[in-house]
N, C-alpha and C. Protein backbone atom coordinates (compact mmCIF):
# COMPACT_ATOMS: atom_id res chain seq x y z
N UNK A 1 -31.14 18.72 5.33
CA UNK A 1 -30.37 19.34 4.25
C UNK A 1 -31.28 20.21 3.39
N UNK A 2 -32.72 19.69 3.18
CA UNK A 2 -33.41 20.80 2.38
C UNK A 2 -33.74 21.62 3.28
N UNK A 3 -34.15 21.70 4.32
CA UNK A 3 -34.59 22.63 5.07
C UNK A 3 -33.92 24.05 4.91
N UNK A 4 -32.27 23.45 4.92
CA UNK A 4 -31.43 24.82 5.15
C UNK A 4 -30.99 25.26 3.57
N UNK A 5 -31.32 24.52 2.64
CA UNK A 5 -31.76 24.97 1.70
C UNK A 5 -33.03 26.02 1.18
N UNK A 6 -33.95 25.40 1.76
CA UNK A 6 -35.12 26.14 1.95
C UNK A 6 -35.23 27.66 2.45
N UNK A 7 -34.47 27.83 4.05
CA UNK A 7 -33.99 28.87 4.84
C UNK A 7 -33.15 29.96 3.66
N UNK A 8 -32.33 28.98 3.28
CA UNK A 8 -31.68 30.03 2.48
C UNK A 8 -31.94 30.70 1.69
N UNK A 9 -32.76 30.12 0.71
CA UNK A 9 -33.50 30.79 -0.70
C UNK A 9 -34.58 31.44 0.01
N UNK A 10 -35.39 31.38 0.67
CA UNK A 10 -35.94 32.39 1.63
C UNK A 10 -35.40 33.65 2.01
N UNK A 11 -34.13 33.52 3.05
CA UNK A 11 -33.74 34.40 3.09
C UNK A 11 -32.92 35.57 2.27
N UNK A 12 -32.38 34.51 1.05
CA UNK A 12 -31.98 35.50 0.09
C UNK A 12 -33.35 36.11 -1.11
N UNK A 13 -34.74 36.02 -0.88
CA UNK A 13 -35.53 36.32 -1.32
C UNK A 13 -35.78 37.63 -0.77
N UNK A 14 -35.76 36.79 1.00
CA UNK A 14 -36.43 38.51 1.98
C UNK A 14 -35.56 39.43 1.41
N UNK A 15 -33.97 39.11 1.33
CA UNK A 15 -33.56 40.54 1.55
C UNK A 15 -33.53 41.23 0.09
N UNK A 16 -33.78 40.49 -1.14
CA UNK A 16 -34.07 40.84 -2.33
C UNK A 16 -35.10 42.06 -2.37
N UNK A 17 -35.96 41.69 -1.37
CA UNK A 17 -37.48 42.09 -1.45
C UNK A 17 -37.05 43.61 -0.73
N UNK A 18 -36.51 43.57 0.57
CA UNK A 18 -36.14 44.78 1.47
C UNK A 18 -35.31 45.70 -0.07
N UNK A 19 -34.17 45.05 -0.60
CA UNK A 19 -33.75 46.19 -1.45
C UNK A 19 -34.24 46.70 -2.42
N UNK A 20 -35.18 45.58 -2.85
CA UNK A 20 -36.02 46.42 -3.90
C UNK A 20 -37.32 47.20 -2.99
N UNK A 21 -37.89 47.39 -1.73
CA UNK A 21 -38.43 48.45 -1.69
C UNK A 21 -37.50 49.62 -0.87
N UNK A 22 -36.38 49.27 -0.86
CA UNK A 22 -35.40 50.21 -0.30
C UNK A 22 -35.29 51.38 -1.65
N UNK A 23 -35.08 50.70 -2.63
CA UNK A 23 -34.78 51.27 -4.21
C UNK A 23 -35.76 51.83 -4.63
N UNK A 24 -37.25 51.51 -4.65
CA UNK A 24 -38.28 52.37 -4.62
C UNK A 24 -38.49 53.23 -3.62
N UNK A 25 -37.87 53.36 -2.73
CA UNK A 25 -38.25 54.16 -1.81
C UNK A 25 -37.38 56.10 -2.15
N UNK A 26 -36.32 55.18 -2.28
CA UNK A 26 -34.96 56.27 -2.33
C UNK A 26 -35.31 56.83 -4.38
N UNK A 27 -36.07 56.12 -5.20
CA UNK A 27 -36.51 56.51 -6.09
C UNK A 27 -37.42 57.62 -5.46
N UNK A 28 -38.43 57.22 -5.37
CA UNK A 28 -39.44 58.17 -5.06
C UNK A 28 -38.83 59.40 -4.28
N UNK A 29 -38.31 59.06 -2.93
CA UNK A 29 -37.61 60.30 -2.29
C UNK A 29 -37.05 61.21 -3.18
N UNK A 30 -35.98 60.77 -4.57
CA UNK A 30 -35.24 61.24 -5.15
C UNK A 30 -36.02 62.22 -6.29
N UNK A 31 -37.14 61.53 -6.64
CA UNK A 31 -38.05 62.40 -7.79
C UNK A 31 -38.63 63.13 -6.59
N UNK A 32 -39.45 63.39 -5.72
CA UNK A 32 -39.64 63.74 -5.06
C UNK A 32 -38.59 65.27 -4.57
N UNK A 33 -37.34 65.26 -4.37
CA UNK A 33 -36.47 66.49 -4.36
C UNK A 33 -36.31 66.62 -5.67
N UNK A 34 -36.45 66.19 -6.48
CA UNK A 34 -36.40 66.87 -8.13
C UNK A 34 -37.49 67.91 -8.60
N UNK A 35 -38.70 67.53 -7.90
CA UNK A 35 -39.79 68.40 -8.18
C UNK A 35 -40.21 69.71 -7.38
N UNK A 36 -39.41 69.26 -6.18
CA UNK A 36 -39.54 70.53 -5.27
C UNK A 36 -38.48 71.53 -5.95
N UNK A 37 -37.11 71.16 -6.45
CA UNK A 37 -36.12 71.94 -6.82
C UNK A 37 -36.64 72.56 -8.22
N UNK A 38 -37.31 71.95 -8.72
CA UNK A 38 -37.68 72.36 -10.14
C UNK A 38 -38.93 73.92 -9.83
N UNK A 39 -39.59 73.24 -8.90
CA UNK A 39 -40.48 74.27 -8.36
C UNK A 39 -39.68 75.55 -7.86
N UNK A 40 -38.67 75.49 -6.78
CA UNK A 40 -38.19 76.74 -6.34
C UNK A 40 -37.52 77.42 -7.59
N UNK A 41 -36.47 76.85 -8.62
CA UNK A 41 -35.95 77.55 -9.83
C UNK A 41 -37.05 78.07 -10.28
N UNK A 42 -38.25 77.74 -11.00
CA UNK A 42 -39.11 78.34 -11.47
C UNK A 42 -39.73 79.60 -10.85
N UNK A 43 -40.23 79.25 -9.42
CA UNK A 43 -40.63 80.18 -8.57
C UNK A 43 -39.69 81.54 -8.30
N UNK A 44 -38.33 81.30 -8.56
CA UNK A 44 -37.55 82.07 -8.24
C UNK A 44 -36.81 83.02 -9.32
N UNK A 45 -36.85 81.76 -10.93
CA UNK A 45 -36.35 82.04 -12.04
C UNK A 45 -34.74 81.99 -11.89
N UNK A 46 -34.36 80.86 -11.35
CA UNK A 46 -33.24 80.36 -11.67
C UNK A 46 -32.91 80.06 -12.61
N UNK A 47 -31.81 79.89 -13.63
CA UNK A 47 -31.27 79.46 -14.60
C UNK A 47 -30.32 78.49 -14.42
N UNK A 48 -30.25 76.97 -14.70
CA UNK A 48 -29.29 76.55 -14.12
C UNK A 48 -28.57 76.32 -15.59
């Protein structure tokens, strides 16, 4: 009975862990196209 207790809080740890570097990931990606876009407006003199 603890075991699959054990399993469980484990596994709801792993996948805690996967979404939080899923969420940093798609952060970073996301600033990441913010700075390139900021770059081409400038480069280009967009006005948004």
């Amino acid at each position: 009975m603890v075991d699959v207790g054990i399993k469980a809080c484990c596994g709801f740890f792993g996948a805690s862990a996967i979404l939080g570097v899923t969420a940093q990931i798609l952060a970073i990606v996301a600033i990441d196209v913010w700075g390139v876009m900021f770059i081409v407006f400038e480069v280009f003199q967009i006005d948004l």
